[in-house]
C-alpha atoms as a PDB file:
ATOM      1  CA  UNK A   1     351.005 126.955 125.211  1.00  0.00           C
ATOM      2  CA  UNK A   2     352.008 130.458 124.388  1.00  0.00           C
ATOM      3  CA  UNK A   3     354.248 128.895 121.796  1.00  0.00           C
ATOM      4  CA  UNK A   4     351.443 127.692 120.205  1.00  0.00           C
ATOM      5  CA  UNK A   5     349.355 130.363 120.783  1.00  0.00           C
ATOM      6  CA  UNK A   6     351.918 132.925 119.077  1.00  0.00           C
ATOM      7  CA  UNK A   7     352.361 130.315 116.145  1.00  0.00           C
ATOM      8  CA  UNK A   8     348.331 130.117 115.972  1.00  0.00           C
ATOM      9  CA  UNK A   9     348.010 133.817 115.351  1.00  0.00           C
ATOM     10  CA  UNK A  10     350.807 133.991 112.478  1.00  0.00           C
ATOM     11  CA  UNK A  11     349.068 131.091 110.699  1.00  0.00           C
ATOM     12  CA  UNK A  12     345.344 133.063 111.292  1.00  0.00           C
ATOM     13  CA  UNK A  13     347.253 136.579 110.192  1.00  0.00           C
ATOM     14  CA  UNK A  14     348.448 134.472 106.879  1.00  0.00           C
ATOM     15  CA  UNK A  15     345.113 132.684 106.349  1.00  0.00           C
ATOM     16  CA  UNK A  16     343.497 136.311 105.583  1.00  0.00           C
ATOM     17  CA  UNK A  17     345.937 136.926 102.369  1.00  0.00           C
ATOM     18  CA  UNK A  18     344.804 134.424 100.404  1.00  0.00           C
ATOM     19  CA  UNK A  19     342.293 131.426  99.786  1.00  0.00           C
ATOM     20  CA  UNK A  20     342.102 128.544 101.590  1.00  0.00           C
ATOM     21  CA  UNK A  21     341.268 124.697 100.161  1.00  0.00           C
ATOM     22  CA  UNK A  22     338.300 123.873 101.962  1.00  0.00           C
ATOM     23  CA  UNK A  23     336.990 120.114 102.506  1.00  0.00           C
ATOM     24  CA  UNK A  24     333.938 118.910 103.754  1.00  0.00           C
ATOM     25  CA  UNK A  25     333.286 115.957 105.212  1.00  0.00           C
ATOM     26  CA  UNK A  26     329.908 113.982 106.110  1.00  0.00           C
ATOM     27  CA  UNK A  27     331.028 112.218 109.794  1.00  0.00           C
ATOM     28  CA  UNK A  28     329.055 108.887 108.341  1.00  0.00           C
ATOM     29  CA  UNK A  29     331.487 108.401 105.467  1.00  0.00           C
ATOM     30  CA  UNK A  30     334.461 109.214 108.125  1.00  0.00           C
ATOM     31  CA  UNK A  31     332.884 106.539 110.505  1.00  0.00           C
ATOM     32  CA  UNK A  32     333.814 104.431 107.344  1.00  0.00           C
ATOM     33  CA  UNK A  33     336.752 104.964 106.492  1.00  0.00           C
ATOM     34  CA  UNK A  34     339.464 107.899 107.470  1.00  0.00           C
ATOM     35  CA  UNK A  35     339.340 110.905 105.485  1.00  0.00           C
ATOM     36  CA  UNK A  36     342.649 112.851 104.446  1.00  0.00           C
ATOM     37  CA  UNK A  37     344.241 115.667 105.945  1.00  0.00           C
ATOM     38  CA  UNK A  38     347.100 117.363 104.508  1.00  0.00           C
ATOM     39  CA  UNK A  39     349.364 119.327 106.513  1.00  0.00           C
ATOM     40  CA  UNK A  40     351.528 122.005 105.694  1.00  0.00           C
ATOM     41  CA  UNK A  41     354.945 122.693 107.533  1.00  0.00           C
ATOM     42  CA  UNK A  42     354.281 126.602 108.686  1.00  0.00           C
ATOM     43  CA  UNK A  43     351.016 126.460 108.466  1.00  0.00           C
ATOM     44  CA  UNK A  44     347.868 125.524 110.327  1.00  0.00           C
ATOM     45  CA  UNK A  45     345.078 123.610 109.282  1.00  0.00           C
ATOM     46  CA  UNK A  46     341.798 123.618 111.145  1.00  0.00           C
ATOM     47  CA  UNK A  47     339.050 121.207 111.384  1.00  0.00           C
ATOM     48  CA  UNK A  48     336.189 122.212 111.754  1.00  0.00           C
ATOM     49  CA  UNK A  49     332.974 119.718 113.480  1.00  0.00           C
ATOM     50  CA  UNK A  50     329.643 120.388 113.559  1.00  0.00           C
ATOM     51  CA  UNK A  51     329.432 118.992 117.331  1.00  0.00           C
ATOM     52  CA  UNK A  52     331.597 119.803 120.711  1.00  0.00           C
ATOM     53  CA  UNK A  53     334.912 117.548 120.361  1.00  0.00           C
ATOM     54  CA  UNK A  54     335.243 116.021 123.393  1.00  0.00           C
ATOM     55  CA  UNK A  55     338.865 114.150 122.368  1.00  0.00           C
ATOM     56  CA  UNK A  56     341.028 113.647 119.647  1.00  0.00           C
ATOM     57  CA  UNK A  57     344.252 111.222 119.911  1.00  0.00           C
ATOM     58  CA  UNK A  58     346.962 109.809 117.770  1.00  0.00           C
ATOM     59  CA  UNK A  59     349.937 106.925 118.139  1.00  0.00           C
ATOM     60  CA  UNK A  60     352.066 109.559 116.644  1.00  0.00           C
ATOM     61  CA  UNK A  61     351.416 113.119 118.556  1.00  0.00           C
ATOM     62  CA  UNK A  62     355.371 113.450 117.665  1.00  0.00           C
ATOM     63  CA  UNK A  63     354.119 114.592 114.411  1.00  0.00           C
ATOM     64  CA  UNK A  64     352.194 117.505 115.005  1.00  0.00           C
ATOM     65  CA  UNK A  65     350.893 119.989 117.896  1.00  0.00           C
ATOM     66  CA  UNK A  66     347.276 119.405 118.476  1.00  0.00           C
ATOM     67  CA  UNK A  67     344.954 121.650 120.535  1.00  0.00           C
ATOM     68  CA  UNK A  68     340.930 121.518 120.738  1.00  0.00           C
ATOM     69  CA  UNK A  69     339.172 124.776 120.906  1.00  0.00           C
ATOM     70  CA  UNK A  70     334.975 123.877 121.131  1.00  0.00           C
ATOM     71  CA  UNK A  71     333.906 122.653 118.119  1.00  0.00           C
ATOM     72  CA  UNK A  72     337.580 123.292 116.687  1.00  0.00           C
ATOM     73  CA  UNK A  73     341.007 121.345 116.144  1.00  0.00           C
ATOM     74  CA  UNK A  74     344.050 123.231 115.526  1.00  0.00           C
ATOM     75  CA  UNK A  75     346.914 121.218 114.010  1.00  0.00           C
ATOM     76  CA  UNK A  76     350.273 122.466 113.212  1.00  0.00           C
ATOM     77  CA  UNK A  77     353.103 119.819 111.810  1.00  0.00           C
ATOM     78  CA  UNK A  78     356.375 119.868 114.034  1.00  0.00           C
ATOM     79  CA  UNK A  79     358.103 117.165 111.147  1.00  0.00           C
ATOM     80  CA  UNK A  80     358.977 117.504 107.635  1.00  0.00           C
ATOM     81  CA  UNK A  81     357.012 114.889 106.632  1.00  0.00           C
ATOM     82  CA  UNK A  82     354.907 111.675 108.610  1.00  0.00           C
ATOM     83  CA  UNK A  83     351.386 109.927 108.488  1.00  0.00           C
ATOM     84  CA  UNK A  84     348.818 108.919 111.164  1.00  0.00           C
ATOM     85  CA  UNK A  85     346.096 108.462 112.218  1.00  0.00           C
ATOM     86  CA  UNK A  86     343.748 111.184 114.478  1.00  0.00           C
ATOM     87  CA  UNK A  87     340.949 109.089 116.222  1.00  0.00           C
ATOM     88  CA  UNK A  88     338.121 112.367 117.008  1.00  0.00           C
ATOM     89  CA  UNK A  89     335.309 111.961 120.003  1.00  0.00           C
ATOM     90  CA  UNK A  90     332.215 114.677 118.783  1.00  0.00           C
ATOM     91  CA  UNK A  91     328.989 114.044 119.240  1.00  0.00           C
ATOM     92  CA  UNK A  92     328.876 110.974 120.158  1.00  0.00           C
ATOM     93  CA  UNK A  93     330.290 109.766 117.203  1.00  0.00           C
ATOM     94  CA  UNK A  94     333.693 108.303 116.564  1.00  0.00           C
ATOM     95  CA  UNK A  95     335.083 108.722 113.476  1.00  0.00           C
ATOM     96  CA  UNK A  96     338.677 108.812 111.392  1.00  0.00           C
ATOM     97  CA  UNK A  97     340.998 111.164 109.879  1.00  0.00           C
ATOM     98  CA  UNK A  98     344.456 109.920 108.288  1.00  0.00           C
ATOM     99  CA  UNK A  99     346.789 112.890 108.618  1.00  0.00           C
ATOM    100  CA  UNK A 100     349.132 113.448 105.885  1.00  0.00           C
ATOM    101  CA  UNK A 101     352.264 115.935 106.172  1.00  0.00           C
ATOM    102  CA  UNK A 102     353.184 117.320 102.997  1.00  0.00           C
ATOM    103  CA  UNK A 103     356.187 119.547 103.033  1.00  0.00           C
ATOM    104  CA  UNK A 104     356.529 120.045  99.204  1.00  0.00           C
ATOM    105  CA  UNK A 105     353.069 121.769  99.510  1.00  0.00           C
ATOM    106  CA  UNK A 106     352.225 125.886 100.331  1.00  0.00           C
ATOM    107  CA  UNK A 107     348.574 126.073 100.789  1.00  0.00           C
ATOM    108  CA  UNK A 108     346.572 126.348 103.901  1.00  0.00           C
ATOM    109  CA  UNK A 109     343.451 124.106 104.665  1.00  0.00           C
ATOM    110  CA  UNK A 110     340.569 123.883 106.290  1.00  0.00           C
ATOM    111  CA  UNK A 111     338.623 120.838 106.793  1.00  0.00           C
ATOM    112  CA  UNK A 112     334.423 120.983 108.000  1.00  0.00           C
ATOM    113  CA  UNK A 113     332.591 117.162 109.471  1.00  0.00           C
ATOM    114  CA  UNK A 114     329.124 117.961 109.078  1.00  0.00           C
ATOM    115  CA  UNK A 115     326.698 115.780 111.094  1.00  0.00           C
ATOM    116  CA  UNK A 116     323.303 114.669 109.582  1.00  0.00           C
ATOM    117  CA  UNK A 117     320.177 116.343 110.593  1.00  0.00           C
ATOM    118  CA  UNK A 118     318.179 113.565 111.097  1.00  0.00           C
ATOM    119  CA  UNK A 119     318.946 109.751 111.674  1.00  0.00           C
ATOM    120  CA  UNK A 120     319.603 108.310 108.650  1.00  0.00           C
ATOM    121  CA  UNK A 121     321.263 104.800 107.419  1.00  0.00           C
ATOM    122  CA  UNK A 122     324.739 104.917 106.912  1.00  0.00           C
ATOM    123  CA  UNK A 123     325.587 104.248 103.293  1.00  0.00           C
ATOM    124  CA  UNK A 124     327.352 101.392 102.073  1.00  0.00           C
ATOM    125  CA  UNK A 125     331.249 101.517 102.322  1.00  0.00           C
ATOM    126  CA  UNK A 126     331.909 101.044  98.390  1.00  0.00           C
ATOM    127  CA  UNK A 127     328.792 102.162  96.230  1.00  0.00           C
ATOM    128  CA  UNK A 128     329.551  99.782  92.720  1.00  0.00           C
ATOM    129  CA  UNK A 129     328.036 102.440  91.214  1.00  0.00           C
ATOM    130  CA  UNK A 130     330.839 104.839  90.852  1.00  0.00           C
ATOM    131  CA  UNK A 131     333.079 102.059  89.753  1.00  0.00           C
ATOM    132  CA  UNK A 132     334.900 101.379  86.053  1.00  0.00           C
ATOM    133  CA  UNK A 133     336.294  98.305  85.031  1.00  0.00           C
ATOM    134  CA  UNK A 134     336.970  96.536  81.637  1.00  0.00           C
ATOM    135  CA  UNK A 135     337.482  98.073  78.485  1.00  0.00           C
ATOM    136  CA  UNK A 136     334.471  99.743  77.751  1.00  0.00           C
ATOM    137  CA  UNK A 137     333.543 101.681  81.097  1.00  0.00           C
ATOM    138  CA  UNK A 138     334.422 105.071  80.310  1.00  0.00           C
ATOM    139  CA  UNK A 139     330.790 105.966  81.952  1.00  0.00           C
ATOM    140  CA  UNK A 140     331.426 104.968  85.254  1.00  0.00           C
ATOM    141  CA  UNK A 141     329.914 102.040  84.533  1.00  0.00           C
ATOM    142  CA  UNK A 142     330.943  98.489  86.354  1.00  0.00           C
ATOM    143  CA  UNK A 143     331.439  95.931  83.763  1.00  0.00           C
ATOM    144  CA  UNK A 144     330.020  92.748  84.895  1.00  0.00           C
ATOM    145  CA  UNK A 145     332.618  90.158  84.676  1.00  0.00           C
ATOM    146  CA  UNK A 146     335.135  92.976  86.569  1.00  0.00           C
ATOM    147  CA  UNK A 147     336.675  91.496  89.243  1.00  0.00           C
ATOM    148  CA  UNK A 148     337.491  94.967  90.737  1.00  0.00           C
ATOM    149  CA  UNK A 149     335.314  97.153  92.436  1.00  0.00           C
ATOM    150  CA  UNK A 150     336.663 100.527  92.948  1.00  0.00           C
ATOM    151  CA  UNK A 151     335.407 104.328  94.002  1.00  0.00           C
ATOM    152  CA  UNK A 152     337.359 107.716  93.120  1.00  0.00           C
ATOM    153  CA  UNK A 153     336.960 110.975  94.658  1.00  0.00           C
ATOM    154  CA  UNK A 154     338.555 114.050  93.718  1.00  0.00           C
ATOM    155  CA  UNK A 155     338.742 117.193  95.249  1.00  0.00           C
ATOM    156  CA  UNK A 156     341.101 120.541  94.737  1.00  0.00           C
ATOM    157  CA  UNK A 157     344.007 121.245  96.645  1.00  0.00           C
ATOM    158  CA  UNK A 158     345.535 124.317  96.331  1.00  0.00           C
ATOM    159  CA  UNK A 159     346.576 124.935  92.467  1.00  0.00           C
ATOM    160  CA  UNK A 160     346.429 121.182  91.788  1.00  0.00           C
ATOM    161  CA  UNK A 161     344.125 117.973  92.705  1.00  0.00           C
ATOM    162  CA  UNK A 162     343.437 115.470  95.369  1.00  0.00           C
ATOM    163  CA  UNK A 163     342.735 111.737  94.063  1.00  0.00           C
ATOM    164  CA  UNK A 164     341.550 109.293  96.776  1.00  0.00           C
ATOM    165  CA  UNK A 165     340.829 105.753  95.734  1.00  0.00           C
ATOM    166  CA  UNK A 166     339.490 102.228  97.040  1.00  0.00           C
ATOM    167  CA  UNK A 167     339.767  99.301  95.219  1.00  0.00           C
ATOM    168  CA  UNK A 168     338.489  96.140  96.201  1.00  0.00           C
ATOM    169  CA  UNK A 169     339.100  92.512  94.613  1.00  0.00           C
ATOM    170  CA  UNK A 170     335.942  90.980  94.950  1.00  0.00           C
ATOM    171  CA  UNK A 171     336.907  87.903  92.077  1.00  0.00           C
ATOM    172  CA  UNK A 172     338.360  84.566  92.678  1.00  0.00           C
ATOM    173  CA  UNK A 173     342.427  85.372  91.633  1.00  0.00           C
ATOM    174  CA  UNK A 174     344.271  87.484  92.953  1.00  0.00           C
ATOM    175  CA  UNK A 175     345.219  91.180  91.053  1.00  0.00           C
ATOM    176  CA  UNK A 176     347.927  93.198  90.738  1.00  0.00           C
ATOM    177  CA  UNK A 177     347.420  97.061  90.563  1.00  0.00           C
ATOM    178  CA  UNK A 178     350.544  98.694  90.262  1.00  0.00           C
ATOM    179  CA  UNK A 179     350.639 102.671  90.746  1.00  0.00           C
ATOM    180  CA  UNK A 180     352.806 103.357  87.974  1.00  0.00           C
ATOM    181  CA  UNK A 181     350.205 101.519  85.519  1.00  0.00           C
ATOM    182  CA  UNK A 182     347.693 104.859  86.625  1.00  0.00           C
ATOM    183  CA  UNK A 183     347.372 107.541  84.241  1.00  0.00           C
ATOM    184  CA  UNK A 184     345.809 110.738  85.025  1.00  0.00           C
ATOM    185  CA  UNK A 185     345.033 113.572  81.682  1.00  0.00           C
ATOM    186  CA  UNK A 186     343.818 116.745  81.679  1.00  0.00           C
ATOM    187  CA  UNK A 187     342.771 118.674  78.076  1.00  0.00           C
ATOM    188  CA  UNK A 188     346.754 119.484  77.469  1.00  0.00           C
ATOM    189  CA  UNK A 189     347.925 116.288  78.155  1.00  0.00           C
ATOM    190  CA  UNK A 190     349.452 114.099  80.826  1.00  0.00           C
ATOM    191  CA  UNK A 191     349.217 115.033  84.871  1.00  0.00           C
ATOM    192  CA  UNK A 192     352.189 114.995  86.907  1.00  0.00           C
ATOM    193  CA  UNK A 193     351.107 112.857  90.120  1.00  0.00           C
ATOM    194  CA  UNK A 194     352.800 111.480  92.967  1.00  0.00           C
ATOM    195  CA  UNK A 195     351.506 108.828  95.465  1.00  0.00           C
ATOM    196  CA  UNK A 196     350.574 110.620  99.354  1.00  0.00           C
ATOM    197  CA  UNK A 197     349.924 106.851 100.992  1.00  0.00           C
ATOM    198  CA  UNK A 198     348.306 103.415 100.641  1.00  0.00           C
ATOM    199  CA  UNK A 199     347.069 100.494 102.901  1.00  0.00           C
ATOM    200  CA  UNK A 200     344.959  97.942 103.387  1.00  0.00           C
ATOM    201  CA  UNK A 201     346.700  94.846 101.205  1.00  0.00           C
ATOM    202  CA  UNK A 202     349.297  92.728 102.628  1.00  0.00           C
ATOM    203  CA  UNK A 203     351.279  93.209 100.456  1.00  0.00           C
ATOM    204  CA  UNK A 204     351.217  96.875  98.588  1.00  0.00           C
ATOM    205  CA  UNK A 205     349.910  96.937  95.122  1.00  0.00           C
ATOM    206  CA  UNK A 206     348.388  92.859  94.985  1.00  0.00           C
ATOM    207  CA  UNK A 207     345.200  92.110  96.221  1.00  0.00           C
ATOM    208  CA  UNK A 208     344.120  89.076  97.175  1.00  0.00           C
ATOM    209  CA  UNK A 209     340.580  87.628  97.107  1.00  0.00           C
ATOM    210  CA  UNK A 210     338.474  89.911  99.138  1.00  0.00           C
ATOM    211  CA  UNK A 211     341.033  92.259  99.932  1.00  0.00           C
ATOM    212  CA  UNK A 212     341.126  96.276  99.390  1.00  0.00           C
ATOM    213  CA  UNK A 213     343.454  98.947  99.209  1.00  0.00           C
ATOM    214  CA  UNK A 214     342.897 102.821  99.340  1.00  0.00           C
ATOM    215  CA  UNK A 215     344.887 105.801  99.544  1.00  0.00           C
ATOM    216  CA  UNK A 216     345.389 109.157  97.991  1.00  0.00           C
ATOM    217  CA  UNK A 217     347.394 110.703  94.726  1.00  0.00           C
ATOM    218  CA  UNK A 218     348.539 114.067  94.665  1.00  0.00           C
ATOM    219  CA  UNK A 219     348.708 115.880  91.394  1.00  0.00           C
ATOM    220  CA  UNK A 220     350.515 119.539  92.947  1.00  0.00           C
ATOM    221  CA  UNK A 221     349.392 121.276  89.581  1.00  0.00           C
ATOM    222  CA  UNK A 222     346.132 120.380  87.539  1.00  0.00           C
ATOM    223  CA  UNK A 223     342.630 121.533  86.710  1.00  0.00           C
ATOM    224  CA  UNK A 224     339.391 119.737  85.677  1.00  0.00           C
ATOM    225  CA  UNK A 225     338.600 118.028  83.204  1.00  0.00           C
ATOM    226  CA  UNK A 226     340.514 114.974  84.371  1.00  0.00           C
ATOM    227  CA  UNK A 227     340.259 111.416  82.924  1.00  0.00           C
ATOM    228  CA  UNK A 228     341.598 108.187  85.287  1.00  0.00           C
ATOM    229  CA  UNK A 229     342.718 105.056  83.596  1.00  0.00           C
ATOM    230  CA  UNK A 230     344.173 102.427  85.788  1.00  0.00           C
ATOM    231  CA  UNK A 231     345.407  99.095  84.012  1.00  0.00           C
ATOM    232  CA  UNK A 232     345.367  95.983  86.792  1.00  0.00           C
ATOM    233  CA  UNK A 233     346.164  92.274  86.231  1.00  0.00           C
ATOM    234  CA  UNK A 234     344.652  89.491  87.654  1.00  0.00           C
ATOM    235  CA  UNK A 235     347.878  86.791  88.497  1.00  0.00           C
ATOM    236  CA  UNK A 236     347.251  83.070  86.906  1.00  0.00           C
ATOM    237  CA  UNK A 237     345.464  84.193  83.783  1.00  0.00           C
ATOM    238  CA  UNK A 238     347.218  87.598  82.692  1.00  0.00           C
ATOM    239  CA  UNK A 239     344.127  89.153  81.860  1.00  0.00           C
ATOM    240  CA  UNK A 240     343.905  93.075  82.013  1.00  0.00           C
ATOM    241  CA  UNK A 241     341.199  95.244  83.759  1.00  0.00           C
ATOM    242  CA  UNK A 242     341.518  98.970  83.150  1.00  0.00           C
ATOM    243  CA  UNK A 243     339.269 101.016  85.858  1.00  0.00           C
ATOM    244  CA  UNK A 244     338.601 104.373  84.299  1.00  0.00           C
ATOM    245  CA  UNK A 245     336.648 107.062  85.293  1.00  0.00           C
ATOM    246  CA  UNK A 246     336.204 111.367  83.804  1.00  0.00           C
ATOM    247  CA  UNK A 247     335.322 114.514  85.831  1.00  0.00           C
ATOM    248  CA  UNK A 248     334.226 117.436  83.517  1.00  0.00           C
ATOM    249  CA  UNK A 249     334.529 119.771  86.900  1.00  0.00           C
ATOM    250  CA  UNK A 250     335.947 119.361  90.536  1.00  0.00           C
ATOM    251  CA  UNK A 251     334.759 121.171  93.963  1.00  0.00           C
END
């Protein structure tokens, strides 16, 4: 405990030199589906819920120290690098967050779950609206004989960008999206990107009929505006489907 304690205070003396990214969450979408959290070796990251958490656990606590202050979790990585999963008890909600060590990364976070004010229906787990797919969707727009549906979301992290995708094959083939087929451009050029983690398909990178896959893309340095083109194949008839979305600006 004072261990902690002594390594809390360093990483709250260092937070006040700089900026911090800052995330923010609505605790429906987590109830969906896990929302990232990086964190950095040296550093703490704090999460931040609008409710008392009454318990947080994870299959791997080897990972990382974990202590619950009120409406506050404190997490500090003890490996170089690791995923899991942190299942969080607030408010009589349950909800999600994948934890994501990153050790090639310097930047301190802070994460916020904000609860609705009123009851509300919980929106659908993959809005078609924000998807691309086919040639001519550089609008967000979902061409109708797609057989992917997909949603983007990017967010900053530190000097660069955070990409998280899901991508769901809602045709009658199966598809293969490869992440080496995904290109990511800023106004200069070509992003440098790397892939954080991905799940969901039986086998990584080829979806089957009804299956999904998300996970996250890390491009360490990058600003807005950034333009997404992902080329996928459906297996048995070779046909291409790019999914391709823009983002003038970025929170």
């Amino acid at each position: 405990m004072k261990r902690f304690l002594a390594v809390f205070l360093v990483g709250w003396a260092l937070a006040q030199l700089g900026p911090y990214v800052e995330r923010v969450y609505d605790v429906r979408d987590l109830m969906v589906r896990p929302g990232i959290v990086v964190l950095t070796p040296g550093f703490l990251t704090v999460v931040d819920v609008d409710e008392q958490v009454e318990q947080a656990v994870s299959a791997r606590s080897d990972l990382f120290e974990l202590r619950v202050f009120g409406n506050s979790i404190y997490l500090r990585p003890t490996k170089r690098a690791g995923t899991t999963d942190l299942v969080v008890t607030a408010g009589g909600r349950v909800f999600l967050l994948r934890l994501v060590i990153d050790e090639k990364n310097f930047t301190t976070y802070r994460y916020r779950i904000r609860y609705p004010q009123q009851t509300q229906d919980f929106p659908p787990p993959l809005p078609e609206s924000r998807v691309s797919g086919g040639a001519d969707s550089r609008k967000g727009e979902v061409a109708p004989s797609s057989p992917l549906q997909a949603e983007f979301t990017v967010t900053k992290a530190g000097e660069g960008l955070l990409l998280e995708y899901r991508v769901l094959n809602a045709g009658r083939d199966p598809v293969v999206l490869d992440p080496a087929r995904l290109s990511l451009r800023g106004k200069d050029g070509p992003f440098s990107f790397r892939l954080l983690w991905r799940e969901g398909a039986a086998v990584p990178g080829r979806l089957l009929p009804q299956e999904s896959e998300r996970g996250a893309f890390l491009v360490e340095k990058g600003t807005p505006p950034l333009e997404l083109s992902w080329s996928a194949t459906v297996v048995g008839t070779g046909r291409q489907v790019v999914l391709s979305q823009r983002w003038g600006e970025v929170k």
